[in-house]
N, C-alpha and C. Protein backbone atom coordinates (compact mmCIF):
# COMPACT_ATOMS: atom_id res chain seq x y z
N UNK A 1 99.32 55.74 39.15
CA UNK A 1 98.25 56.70 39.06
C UNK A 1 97.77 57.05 40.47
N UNK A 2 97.88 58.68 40.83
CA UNK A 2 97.56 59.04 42.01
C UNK A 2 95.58 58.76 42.25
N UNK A 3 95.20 57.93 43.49
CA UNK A 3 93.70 57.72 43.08
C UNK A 3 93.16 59.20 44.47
N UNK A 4 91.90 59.57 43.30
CA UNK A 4 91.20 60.81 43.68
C UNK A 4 90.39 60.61 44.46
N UNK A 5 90.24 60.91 46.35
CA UNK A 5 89.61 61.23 46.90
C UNK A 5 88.98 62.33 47.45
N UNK A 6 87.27 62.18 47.58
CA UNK A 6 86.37 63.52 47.94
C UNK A 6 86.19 63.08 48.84
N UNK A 7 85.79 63.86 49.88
CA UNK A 7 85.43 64.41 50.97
C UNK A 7 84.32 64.67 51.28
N UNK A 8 83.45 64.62 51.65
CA UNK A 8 82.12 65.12 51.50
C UNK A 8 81.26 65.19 52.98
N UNK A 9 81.42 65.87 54.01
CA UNK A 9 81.01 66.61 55.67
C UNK A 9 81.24 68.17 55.55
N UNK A 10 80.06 68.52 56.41
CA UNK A 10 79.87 69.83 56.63
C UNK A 10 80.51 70.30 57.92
N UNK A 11 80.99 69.15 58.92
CA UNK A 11 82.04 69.45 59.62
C UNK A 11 83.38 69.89 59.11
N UNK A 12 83.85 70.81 59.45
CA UNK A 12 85.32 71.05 58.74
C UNK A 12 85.89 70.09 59.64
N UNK A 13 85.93 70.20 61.35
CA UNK A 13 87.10 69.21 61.91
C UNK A 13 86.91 68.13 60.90
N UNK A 14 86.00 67.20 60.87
CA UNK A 14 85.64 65.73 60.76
C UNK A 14 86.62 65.97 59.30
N UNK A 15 86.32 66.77 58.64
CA UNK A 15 87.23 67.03 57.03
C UNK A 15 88.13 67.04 56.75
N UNK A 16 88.78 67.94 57.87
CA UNK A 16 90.73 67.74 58.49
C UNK A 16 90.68 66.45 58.93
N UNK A 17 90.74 66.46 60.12
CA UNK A 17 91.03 65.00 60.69
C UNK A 17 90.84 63.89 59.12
N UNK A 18 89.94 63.71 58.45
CA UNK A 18 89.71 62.60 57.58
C UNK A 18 90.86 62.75 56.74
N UNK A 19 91.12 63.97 56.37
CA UNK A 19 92.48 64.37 55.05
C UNK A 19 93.52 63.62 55.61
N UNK A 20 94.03 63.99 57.07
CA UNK A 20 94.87 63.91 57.76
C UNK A 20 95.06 62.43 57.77
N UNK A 21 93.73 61.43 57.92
CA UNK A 21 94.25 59.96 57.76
C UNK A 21 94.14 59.30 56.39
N UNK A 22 93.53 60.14 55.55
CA UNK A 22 93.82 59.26 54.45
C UNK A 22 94.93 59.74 54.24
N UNK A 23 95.86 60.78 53.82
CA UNK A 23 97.02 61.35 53.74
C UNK A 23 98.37 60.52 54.31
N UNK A 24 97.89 60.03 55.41
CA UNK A 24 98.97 59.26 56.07
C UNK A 24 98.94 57.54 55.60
N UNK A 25 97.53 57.24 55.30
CA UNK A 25 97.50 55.99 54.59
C UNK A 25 97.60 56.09 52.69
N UNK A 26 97.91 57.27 52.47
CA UNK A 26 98.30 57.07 50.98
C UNK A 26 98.45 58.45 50.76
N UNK A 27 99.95 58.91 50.62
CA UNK A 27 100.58 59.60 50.98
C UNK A 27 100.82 60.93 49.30
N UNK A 28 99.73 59.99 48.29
CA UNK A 28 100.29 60.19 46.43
C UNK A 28 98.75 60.71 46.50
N UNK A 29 97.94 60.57 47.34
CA UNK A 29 95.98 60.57 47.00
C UNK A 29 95.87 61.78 46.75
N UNK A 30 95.26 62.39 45.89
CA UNK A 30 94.63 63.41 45.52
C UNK A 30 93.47 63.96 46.50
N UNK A 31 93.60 64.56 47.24
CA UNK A 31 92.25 64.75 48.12
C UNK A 31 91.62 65.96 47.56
N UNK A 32 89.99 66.50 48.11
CA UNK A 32 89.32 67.17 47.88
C UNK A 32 88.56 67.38 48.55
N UNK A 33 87.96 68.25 49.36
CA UNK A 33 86.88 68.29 50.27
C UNK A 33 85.84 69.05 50.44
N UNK A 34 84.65 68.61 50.41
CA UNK A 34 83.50 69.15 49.99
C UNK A 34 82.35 69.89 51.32
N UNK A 35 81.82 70.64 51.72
CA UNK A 35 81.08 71.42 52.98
C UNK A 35 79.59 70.72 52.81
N UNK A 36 79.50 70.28 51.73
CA UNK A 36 78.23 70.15 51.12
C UNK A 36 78.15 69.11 50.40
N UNK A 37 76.87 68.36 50.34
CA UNK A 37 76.57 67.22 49.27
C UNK A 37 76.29 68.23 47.83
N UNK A 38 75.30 69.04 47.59
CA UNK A 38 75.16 70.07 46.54
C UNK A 38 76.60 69.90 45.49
N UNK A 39 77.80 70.99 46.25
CA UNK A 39 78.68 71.25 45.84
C UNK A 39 79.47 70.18 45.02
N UNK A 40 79.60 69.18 45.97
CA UNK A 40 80.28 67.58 45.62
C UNK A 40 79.42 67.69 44.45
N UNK A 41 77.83 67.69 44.35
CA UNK A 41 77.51 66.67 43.23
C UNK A 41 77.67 67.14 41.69
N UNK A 42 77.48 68.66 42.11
CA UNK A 42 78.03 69.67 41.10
C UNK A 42 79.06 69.46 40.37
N UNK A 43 80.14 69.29 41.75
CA UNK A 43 81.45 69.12 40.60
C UNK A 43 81.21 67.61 40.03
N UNK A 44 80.82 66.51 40.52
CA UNK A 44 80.77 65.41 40.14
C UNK A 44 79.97 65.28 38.26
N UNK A 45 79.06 66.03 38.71
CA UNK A 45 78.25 66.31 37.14
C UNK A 45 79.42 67.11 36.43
N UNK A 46 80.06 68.04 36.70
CA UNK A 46 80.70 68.84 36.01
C UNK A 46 81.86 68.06 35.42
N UNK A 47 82.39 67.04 36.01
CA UNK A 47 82.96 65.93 35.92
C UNK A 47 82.82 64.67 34.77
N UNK A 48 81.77 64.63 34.72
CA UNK A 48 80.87 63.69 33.95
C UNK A 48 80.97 64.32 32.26
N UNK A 49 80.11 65.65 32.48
CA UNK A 49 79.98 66.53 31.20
C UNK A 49 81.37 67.05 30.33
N UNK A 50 82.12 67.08 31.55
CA UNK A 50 83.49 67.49 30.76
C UNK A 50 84.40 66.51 30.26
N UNK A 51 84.07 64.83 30.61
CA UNK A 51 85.19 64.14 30.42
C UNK A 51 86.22 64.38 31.45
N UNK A 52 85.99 65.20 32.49
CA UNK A 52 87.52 64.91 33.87
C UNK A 52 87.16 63.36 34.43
N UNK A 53 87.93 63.69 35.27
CA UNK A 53 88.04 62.18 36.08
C UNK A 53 86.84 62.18 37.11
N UNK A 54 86.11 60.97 37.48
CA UNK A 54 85.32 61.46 38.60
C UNK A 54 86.19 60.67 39.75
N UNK A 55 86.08 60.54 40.85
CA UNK A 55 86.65 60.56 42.06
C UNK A 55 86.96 58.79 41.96
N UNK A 56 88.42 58.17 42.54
CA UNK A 56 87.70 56.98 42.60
C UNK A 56 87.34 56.67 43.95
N UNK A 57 87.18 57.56 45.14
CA UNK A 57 86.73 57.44 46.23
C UNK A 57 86.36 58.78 46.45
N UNK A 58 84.80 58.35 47.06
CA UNK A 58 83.98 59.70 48.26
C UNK A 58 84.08 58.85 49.24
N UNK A 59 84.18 59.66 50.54
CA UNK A 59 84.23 59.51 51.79
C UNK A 59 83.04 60.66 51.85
N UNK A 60 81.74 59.60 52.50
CA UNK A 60 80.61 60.66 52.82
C UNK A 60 79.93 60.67 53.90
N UNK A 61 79.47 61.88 54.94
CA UNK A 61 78.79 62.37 55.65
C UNK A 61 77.34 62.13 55.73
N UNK A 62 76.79 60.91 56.67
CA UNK A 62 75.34 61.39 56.34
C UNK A 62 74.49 62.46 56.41
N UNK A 63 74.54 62.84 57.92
CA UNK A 63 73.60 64.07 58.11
C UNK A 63 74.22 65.37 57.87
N UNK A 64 73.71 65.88 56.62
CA UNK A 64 74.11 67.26 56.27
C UNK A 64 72.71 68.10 55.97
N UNK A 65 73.04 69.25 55.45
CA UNK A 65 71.68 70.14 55.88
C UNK A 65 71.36 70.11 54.17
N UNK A 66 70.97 70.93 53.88
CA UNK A 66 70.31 71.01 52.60
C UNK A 66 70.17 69.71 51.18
N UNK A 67 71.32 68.75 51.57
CA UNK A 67 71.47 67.27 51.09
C UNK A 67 72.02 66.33 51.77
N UNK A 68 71.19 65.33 52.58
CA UNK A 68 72.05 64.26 53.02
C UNK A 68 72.52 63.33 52.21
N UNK A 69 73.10 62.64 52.76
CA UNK A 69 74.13 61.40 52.32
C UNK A 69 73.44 60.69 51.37
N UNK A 70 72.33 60.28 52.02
CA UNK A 70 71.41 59.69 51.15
C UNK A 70 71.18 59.97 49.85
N UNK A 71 70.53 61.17 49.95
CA UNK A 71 70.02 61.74 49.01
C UNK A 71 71.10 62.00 47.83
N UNK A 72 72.38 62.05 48.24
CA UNK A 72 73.34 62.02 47.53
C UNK A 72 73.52 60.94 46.56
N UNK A 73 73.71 60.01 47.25
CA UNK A 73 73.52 58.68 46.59
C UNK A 73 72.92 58.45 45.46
N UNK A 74 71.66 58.82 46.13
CA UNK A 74 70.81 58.69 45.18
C UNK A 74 71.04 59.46 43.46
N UNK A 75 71.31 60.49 43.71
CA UNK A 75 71.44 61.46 42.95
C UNK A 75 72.74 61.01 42.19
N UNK A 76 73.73 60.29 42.82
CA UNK A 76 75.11 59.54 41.93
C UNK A 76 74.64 58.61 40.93
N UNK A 77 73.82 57.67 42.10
CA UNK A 77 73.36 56.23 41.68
C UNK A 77 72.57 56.89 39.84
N UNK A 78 71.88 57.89 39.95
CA UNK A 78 71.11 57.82 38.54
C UNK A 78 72.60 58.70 37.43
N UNK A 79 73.16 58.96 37.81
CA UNK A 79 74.36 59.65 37.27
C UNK A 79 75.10 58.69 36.11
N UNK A 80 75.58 57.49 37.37
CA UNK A 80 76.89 56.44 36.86
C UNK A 80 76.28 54.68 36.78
N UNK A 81 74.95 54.96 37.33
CA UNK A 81 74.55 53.64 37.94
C UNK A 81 75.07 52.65 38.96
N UNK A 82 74.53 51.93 39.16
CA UNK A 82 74.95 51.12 40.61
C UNK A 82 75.98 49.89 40.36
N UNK A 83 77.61 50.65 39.68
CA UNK A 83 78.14 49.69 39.24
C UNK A 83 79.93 49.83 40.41
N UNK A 84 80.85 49.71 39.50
CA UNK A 84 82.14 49.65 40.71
C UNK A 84 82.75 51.00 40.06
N UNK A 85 82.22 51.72 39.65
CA UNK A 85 82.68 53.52 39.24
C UNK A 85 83.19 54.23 40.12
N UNK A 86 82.41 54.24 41.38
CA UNK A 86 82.62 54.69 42.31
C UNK A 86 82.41 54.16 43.94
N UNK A 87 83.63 54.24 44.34
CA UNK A 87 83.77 53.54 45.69
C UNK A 87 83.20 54.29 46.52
N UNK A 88 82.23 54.68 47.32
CA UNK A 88 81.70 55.12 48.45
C UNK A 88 81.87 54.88 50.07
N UNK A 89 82.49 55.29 50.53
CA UNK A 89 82.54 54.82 51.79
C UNK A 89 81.99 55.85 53.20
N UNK A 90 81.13 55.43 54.02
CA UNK A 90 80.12 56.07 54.61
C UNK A 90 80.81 56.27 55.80
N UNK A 91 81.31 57.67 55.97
CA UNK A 91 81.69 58.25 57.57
C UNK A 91 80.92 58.82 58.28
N UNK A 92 80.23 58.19 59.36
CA UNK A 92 79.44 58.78 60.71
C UNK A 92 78.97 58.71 61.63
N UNK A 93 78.61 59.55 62.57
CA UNK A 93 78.38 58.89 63.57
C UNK A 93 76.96 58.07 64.25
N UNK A 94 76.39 57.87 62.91
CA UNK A 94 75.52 56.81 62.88
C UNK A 94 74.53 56.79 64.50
N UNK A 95 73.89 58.27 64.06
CA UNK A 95 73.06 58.39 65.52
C UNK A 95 71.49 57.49 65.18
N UNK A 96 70.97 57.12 64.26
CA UNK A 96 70.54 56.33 63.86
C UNK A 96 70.68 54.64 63.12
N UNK A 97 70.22 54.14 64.52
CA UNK A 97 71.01 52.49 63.77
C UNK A 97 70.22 51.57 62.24
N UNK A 98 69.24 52.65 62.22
CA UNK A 98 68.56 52.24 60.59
C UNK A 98 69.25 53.07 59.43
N UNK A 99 70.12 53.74 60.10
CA UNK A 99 71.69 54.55 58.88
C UNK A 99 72.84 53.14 58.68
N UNK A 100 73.49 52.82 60.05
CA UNK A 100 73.82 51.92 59.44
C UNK A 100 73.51 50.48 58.71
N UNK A 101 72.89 50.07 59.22
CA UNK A 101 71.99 49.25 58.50
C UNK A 101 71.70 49.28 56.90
N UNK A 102 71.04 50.43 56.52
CA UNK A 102 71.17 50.88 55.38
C UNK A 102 72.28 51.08 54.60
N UNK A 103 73.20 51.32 55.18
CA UNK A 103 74.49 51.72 54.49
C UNK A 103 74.98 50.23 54.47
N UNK A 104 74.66 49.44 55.14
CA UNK A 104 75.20 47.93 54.76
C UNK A 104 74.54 47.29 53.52
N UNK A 105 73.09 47.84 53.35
CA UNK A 105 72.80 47.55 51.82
C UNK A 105 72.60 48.31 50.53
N UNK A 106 73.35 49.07 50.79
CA UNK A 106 72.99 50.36 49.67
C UNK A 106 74.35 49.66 49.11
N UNK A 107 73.25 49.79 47.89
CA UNK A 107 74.85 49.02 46.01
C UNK A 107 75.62 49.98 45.86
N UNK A 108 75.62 51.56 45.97
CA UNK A 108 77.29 51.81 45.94
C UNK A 108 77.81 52.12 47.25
N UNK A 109 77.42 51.87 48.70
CA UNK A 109 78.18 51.98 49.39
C UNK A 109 79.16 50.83 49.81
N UNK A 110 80.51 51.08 49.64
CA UNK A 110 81.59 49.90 49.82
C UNK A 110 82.21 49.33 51.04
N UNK A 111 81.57 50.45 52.13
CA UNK A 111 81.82 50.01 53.60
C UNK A 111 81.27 51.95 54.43
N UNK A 112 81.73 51.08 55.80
CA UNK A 112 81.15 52.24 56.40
C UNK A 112 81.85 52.15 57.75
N UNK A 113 81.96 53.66 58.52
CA UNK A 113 83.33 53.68 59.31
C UNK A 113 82.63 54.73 59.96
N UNK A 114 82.62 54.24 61.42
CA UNK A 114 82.49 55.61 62.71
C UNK A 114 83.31 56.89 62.56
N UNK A 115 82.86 57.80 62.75
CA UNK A 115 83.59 59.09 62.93
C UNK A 115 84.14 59.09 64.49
N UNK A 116 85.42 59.53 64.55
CA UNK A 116 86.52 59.77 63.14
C UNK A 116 87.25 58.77 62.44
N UNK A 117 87.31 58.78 61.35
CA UNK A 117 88.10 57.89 60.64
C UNK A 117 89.67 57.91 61.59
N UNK A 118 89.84 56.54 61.63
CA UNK A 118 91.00 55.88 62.42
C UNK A 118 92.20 55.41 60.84
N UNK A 119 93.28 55.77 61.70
CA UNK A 119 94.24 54.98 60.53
C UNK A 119 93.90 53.80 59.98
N UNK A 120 93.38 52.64 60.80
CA UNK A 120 93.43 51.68 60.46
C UNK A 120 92.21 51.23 59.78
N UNK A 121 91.24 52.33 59.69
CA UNK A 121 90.42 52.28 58.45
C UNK A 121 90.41 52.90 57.16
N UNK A 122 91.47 54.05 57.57
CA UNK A 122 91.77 54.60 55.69
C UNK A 122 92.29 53.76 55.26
N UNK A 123 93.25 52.61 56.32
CA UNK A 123 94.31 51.57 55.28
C UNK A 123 93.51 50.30 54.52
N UNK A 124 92.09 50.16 55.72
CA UNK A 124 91.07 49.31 54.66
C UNK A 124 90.27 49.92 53.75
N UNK A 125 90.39 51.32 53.59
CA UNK A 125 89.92 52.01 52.13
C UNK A 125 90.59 51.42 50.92
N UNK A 126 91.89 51.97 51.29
CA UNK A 126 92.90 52.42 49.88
C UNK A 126 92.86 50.10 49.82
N UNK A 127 93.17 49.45 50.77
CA UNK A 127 93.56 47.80 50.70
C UNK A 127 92.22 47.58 49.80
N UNK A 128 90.79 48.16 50.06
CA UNK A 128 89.70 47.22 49.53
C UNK A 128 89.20 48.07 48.03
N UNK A 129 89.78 49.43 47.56
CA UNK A 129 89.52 50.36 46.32
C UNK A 129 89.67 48.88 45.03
N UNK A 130 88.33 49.51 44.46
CA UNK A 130 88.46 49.07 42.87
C UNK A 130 89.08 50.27 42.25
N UNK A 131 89.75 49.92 41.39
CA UNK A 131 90.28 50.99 40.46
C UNK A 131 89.83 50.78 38.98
């Protein structure tokens, strides 16, 4: 089973570049990439309501404009609840060290990774995924 990753930065580079290494660390992944937390959560609900699949990995952006990362979360967390549904993993450049911090205790985030994602952290994505 090919496993479904989102995307979720309003940077396009940071969006390429990220495709580009998970792509090379799992070569079958379904990718998807989102400009926006909004959009993501949209389809994610749309997801939910229809019976599709929801993602088994987001790769997410904190600081975005009209929804951050956070707020995203949040907005999952009351969706699916704070269980192993969804793997979250937090890409950024963590210009605030009370982001990462936070992201070390937030219940669905599953790890968290400087921008840009390096090979050798998509390969501890796909190595540490619940399925």
């Amino acid at each position: 089973m090919a496993l479904k990753v989102w995307i979720v930065d309003d940077d396009l580079v940071s969006q390429f570049s990220t495709e580009y290494c998970i792509r090379q660390a799992n070569k079958d992944a379904l990718v998807k990439s989102f400009d926006n937390a909004i959009s993501c959560l949209d389809k994610f609900k749309d997801c939910l309501n229809k019976g599709g699949d929801i993602p088994n990995i987001i790769i997410l952006d904190i600081v975005m404009p009209q929804m951050d990362g956070w707020d995203f979360l949040t907005q999952v967390g009351k969706l699916v609840g704070w269980d192993d549904k969804v793997n979250v993993y937090v890409l950024s450049s963590f210009a605030k060290s009370k982001d990462r911090e936070y992201a070390k205790k937030h219940p669905l985030v599953r790890g968290y990774f400087d921008k840009p994602l390096s090979n050798n952290s998509a390969d501890k994505i796909f190595e540490s995924v619940k399925v």
